[in-house]
PDB file of N, CA and C in Angstrom:
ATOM      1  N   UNK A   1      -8.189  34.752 -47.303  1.00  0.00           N
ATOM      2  CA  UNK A   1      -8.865  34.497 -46.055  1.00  0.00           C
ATOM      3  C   UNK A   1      -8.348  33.197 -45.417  1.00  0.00           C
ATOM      4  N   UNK A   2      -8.111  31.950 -46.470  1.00  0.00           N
ATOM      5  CA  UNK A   2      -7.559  30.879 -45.894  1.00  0.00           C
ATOM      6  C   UNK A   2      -6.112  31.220 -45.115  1.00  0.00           C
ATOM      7  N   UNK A   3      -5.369  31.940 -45.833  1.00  0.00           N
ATOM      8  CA  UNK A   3      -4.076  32.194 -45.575  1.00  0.00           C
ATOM      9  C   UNK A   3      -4.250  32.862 -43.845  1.00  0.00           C
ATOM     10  N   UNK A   4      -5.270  33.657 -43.975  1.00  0.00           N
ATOM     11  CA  UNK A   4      -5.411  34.308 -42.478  1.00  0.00           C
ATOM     12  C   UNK A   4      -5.885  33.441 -41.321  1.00  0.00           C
ATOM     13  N   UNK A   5      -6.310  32.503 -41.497  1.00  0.00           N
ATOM     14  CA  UNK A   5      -7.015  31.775 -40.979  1.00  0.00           C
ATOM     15  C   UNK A   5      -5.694  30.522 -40.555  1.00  0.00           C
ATOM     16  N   UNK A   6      -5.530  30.128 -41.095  1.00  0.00           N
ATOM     17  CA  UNK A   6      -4.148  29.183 -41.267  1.00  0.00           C
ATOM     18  C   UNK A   6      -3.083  29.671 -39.861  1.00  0.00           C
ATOM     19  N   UNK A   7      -2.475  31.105 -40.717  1.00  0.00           N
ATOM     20  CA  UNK A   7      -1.543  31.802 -39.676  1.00  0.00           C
ATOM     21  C   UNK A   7      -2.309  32.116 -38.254  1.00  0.00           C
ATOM     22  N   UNK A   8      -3.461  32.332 -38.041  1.00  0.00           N
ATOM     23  CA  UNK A   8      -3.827  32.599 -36.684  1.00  0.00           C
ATOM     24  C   UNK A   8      -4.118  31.468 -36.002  1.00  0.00           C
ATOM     25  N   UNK A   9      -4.161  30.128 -36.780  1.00  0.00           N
ATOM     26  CA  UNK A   9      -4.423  29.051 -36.023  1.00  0.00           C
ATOM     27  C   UNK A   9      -2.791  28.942 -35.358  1.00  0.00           C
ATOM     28  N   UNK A  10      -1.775  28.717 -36.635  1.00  0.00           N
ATOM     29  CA  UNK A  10      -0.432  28.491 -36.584  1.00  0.00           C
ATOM     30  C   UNK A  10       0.098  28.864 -35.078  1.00  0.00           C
ATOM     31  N   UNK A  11      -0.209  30.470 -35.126  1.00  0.00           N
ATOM     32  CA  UNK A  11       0.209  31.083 -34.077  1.00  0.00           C
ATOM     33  C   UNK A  11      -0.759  31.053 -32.475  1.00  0.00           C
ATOM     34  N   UNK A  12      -1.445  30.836 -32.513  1.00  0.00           N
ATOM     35  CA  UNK A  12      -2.499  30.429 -31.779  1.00  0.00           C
ATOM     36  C   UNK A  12      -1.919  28.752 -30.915  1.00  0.00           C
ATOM     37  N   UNK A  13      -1.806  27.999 -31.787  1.00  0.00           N
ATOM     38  CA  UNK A  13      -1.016  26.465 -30.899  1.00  0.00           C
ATOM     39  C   UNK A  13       0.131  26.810 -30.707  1.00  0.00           C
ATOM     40  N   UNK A  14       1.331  27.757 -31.091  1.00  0.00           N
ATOM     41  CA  UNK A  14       2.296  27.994 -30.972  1.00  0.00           C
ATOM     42  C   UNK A  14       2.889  29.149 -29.502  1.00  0.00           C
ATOM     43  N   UNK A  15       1.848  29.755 -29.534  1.00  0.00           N
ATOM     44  CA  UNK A  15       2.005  30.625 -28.610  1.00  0.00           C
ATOM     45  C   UNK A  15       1.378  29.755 -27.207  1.00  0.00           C
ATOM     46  N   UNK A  16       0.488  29.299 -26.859  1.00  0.00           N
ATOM     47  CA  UNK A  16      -0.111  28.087 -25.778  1.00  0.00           C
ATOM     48  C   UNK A  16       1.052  27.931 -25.411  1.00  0.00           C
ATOM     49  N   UNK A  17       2.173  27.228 -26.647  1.00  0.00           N
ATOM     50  CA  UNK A  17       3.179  26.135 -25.473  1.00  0.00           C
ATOM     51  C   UNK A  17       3.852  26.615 -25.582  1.00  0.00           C
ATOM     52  N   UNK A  18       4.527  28.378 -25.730  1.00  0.00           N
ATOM     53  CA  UNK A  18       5.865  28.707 -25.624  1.00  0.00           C
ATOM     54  C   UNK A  18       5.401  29.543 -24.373  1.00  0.00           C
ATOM     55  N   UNK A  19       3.538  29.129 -24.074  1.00  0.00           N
ATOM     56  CA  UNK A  19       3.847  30.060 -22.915  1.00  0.00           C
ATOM     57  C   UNK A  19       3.322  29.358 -21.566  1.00  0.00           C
ATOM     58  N   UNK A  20       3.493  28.193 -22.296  1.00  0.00           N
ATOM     59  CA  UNK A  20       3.275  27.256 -21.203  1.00  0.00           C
ATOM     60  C   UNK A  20       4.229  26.620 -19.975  1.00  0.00           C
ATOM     61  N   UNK A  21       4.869  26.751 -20.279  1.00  0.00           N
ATOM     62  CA  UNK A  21       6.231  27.088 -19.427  1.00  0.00           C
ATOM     63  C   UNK A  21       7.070  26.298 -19.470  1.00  0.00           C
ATOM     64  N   UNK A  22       8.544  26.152 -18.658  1.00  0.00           N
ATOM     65  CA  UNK A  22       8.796  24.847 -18.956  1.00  0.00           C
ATOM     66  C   UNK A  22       9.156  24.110 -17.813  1.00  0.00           C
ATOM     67  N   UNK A  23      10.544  23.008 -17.466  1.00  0.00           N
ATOM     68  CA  UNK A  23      10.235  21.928 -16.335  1.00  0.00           C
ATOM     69  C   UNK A  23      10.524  22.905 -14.828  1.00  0.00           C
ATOM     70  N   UNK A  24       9.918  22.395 -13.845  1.00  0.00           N
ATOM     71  CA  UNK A  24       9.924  22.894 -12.972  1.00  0.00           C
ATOM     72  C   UNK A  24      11.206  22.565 -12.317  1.00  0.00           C
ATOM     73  N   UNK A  25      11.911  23.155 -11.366  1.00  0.00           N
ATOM     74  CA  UNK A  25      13.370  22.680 -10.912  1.00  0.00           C
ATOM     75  C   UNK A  25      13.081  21.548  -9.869  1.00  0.00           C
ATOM     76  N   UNK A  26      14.024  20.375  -9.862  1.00  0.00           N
ATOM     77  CA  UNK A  26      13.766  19.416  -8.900  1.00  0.00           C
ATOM     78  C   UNK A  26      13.588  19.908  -7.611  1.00  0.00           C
ATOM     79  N   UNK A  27      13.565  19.356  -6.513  1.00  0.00           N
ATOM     80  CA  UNK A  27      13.177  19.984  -5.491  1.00  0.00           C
ATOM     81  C   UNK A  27      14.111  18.544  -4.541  1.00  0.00           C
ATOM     82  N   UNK A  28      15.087  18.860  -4.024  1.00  0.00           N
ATOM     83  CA  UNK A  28      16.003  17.799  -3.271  1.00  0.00           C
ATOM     84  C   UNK A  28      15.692  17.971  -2.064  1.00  0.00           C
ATOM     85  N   UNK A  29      15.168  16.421  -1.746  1.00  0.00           N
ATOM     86  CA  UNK A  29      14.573  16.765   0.160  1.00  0.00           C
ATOM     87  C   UNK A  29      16.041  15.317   0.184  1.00  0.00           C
ATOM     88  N   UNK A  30      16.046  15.340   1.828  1.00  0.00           N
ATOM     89  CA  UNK A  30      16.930  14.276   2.570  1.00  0.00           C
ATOM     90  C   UNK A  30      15.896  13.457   2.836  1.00  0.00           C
ATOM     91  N   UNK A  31      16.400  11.648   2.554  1.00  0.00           N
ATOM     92  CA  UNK A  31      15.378  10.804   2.454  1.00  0.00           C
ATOM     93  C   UNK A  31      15.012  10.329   4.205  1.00  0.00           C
ATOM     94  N   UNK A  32      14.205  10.374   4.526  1.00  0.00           N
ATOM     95  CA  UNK A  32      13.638  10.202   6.466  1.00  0.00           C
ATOM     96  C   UNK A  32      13.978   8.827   6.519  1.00  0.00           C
ATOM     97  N   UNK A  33      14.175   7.764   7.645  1.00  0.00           N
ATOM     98  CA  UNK A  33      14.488   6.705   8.063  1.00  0.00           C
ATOM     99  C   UNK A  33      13.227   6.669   8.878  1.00  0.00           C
ATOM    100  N   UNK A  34      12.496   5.840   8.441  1.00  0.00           N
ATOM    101  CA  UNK A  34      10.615   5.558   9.058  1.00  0.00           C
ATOM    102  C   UNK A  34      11.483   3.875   9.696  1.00  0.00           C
ATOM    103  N   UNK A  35      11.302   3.861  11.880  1.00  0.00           N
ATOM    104  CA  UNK A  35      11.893   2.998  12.243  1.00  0.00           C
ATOM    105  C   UNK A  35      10.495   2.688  13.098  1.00  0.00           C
ATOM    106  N   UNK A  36      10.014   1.517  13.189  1.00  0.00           N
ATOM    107  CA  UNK A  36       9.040   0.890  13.471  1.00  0.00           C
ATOM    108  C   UNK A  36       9.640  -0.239  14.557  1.00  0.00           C
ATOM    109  N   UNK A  37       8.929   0.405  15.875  1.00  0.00           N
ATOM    110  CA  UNK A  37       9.399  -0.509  16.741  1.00  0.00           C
ATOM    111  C   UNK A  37       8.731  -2.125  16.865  1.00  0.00           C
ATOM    112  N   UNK A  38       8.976  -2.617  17.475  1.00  0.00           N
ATOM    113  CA  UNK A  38       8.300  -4.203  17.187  1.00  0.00           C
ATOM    114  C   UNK A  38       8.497  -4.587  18.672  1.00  0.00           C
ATOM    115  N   UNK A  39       7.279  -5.057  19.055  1.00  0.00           N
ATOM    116  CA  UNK A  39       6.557  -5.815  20.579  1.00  0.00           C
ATOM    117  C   UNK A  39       7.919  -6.516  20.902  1.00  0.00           C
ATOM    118  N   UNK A  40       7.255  -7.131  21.776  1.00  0.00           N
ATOM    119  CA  UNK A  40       8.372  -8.263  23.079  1.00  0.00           C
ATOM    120  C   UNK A  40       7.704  -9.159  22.161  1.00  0.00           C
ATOM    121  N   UNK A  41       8.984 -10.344  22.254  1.00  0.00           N
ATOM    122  CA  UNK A  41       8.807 -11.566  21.454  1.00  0.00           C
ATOM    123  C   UNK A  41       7.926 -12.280  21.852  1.00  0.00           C
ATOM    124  N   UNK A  42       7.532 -12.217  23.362  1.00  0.00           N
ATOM    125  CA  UNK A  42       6.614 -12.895  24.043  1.00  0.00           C
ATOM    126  C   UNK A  42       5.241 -12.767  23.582  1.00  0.00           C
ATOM    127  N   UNK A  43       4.925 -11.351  23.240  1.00  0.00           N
ATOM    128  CA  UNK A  43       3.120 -11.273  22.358  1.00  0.00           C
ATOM    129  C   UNK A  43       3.580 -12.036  20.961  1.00  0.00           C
ATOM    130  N   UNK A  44       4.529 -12.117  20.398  1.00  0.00           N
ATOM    131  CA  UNK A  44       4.301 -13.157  19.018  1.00  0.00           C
ATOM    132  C   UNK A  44       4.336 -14.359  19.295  1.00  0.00           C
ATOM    133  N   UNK A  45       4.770 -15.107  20.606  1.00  0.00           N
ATOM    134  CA  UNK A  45       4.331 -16.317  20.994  1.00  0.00           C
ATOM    135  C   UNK A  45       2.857 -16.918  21.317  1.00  0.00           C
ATOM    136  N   UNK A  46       2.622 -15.610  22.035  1.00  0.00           N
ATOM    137  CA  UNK A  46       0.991 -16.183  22.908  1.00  0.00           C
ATOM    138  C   UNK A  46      -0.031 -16.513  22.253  1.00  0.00           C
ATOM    139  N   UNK A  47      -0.693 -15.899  20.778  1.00  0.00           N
ATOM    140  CA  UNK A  47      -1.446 -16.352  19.943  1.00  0.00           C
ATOM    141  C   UNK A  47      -0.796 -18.160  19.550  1.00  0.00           C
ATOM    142  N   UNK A  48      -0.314 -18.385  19.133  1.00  0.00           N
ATOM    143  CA  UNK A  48       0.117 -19.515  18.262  1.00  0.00           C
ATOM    144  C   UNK A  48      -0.101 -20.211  19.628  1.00  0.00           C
ATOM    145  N   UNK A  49       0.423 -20.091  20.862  1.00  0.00           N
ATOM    146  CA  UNK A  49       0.677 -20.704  22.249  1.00  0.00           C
ATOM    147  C   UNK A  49      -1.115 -21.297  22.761  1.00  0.00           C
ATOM    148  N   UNK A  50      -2.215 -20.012  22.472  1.00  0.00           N
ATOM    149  CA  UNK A  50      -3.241 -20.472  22.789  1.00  0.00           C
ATOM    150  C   UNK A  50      -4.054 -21.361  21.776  1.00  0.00           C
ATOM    151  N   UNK A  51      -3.923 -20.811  20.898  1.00  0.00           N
ATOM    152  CA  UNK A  51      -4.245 -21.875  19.437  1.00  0.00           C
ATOM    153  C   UNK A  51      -3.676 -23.443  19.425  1.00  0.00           C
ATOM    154  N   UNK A  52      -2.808 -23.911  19.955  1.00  0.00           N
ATOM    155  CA  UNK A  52      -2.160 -25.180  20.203  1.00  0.00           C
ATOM    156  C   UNK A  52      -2.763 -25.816  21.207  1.00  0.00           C
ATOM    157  N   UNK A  53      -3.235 -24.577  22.266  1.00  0.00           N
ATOM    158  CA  UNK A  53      -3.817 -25.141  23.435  1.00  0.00           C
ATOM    159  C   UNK A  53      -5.042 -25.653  23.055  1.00  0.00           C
ATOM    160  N   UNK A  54      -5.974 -24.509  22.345  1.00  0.00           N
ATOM    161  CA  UNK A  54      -7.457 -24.929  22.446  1.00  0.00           C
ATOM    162  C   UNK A  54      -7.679 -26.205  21.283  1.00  0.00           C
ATOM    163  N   UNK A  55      -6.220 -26.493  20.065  1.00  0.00           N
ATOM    164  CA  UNK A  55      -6.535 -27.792  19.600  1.00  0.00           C
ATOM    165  C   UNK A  55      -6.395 -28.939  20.177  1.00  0.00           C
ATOM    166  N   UNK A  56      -5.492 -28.831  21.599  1.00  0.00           N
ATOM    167  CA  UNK A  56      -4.700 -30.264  22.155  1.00  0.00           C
ATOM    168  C   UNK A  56      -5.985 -30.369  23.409  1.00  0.00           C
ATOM    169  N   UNK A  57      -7.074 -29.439  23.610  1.00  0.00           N
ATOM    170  CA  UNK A  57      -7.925 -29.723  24.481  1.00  0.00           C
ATOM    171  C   UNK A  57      -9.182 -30.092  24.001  1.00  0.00           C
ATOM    172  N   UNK A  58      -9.319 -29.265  22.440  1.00  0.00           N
ATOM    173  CA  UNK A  58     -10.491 -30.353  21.618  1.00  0.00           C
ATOM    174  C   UNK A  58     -10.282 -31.588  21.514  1.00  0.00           C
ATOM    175  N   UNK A  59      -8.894 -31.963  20.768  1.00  0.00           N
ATOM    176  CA  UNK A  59      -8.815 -33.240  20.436  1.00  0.00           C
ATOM    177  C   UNK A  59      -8.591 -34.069  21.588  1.00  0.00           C
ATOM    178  N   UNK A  60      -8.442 -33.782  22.960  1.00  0.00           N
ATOM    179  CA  UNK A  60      -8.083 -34.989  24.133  1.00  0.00           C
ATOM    180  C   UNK A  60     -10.016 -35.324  24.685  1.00  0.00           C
ATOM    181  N   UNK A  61     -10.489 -34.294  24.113  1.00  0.00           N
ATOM    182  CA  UNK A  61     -12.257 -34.236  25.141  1.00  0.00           C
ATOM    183  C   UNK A  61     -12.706 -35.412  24.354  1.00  0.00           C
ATOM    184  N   UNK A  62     -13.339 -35.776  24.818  1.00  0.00           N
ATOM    185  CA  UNK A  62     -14.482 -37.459  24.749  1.00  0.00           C
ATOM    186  C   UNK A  62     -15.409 -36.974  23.470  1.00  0.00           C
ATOM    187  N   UNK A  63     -16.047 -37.450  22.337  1.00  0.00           N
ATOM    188  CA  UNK A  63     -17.169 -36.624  22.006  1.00  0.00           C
ATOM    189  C   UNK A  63     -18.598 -38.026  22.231  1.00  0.00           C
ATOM    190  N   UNK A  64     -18.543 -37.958  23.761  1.00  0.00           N
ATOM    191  CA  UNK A  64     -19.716 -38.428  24.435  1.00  0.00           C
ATOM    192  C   UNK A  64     -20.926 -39.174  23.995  1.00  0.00           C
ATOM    193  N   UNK A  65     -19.815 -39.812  23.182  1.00  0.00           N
ATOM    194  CA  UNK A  65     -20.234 -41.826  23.006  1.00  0.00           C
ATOM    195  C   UNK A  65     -19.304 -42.582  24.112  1.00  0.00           C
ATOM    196  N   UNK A  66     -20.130 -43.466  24.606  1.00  0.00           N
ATOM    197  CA  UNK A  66     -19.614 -44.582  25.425  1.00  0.00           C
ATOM    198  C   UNK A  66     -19.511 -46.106  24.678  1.00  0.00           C
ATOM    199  N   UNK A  67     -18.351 -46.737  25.190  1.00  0.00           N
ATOM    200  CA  UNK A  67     -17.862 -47.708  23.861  1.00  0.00           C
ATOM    201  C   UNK A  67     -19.016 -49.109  25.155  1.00  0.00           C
ATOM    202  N   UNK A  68     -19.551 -49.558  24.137  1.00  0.00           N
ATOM    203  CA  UNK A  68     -20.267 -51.202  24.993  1.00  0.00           C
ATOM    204  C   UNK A  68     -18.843 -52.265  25.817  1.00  0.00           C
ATOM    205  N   UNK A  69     -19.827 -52.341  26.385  1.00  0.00           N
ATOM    206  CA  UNK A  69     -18.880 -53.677  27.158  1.00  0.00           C
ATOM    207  C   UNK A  69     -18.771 -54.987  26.552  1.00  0.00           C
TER     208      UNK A  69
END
Protein backbone atom coordinates (compact mmCIF):
# COMPACT_ATOMS: atom_id res chain seq x y z
CA UNK A 1 0.00 0.00 0.00
CA UNK A 2 2.98 2.27 0.88
CA UNK A 3 4.55 1.42 -2.41
CA UNK A 4 1.14 2.63 -4.07
CA UNK A 5 0.90 5.50 -2.36
CA UNK A 6 4.56 6.66 -2.89
CA UNK A 7 4.23 6.06 -6.85
CA UNK A 8 0.97 8.07 -7.12
CA UNK A 9 2.36 10.84 -5.18
CA UNK A 10 5.74 10.44 -7.42
CA UNK A 11 3.68 10.73 -10.44
CA UNK A 12 1.24 13.14 -9.31
CA UNK A 13 4.26 16.17 -8.73
CA UNK A 14 5.73 14.90 -11.81
CA UNK A 15 3.05 15.12 -14.12
CA UNK A 16 1.92 19.08 -12.70
CA UNK A 17 5.27 20.27 -14.14
CA UNK A 18 5.72 18.33 -17.29
CA UNK A 19 2.43 19.76 -17.89
CA UNK A 20 2.99 22.89 -16.87
CA UNK A 21 4.48 24.14 -19.73
CA UNK A 22 7.42 25.69 -20.60
CA UNK A 23 9.11 29.43 -21.37
CA UNK A 24 6.99 31.48 -23.29
CA UNK A 25 8.74 32.94 -26.60
CA UNK A 26 10.14 36.50 -26.17
CA UNK A 27 8.04 38.85 -27.71
CA UNK A 28 10.44 41.72 -29.64
CA UNK A 29 8.68 45.15 -29.77
CA UNK A 30 10.85 48.38 -31.31
CA UNK A 31 11.84 50.58 -28.36
CA UNK A 32 9.37 54.21 -28.77
CA UNK A 33 11.39 57.57 -28.34
CA UNK A 34 8.94 59.37 -25.50
CA UNK A 35 10.08 63.34 -26.62
CA UNK A 36 8.82 65.83 -24.12
CA UNK A 37 8.60 69.22 -25.24
CA UNK A 38 9.81 71.95 -22.77
CA UNK A 39 8.18 75.74 -22.35
CA UNK A 40 9.91 79.06 -23.58
CA UNK A 41 12.80 79.82 -21.38
CA UNK A 42 11.01 82.84 -20.41
CA UNK A 43 8.25 80.79 -17.97
CA UNK A 44 11.51 79.27 -16.20
CA UNK A 45 12.61 82.77 -15.55
CA UNK A 46 9.41 84.45 -14.20
CA UNK A 47 8.96 82.44 -10.95
CA UNK A 48 12.59 82.97 -9.59
CA UNK A 49 12.10 86.77 -11.31
CA UNK A 50 8.98 87.36 -8.94
CA UNK A 51 10.42 85.70 -5.88
CA UNK A 52 13.53 88.19 -6.00
CA UNK A 53 11.06 90.81 -6.43
CA UNK A 54 8.76 90.20 -3.50
CA UNK A 55 12.21 89.69 -1.28
CA UNK A 56 13.95 93.07 -2.53
CA UNK A 57 10.43 94.81 -1.67
CA UNK A 58 10.12 93.18 1.85
CA UNK A 59 13.47 93.92 2.75
CA UNK A 60 13.55 97.83 1.34
CA UNK A 61 9.76 98.48 3.39
CA UNK A 62 10.23 100.36 6.82
CA UNK A 63 8.93 97.91 9.61
CA UNK A 64 7.23 101.13 11.15
CA UNK A 65 9.42 102.18 13.98
CA UNK A 66 10.52 105.72 13.79
CA UNK A 67 14.21 106.31 14.94
CA UNK A 68 14.11 109.56 17.90
CA UNK A 69 15.68 112.67 17.15
Amino acid sequence: MKKILAAATIASLTASSALAGGMAPAIEMEPVEIVEETGGSSSNLLIPLILIALIAAAASSTSGTTEPN
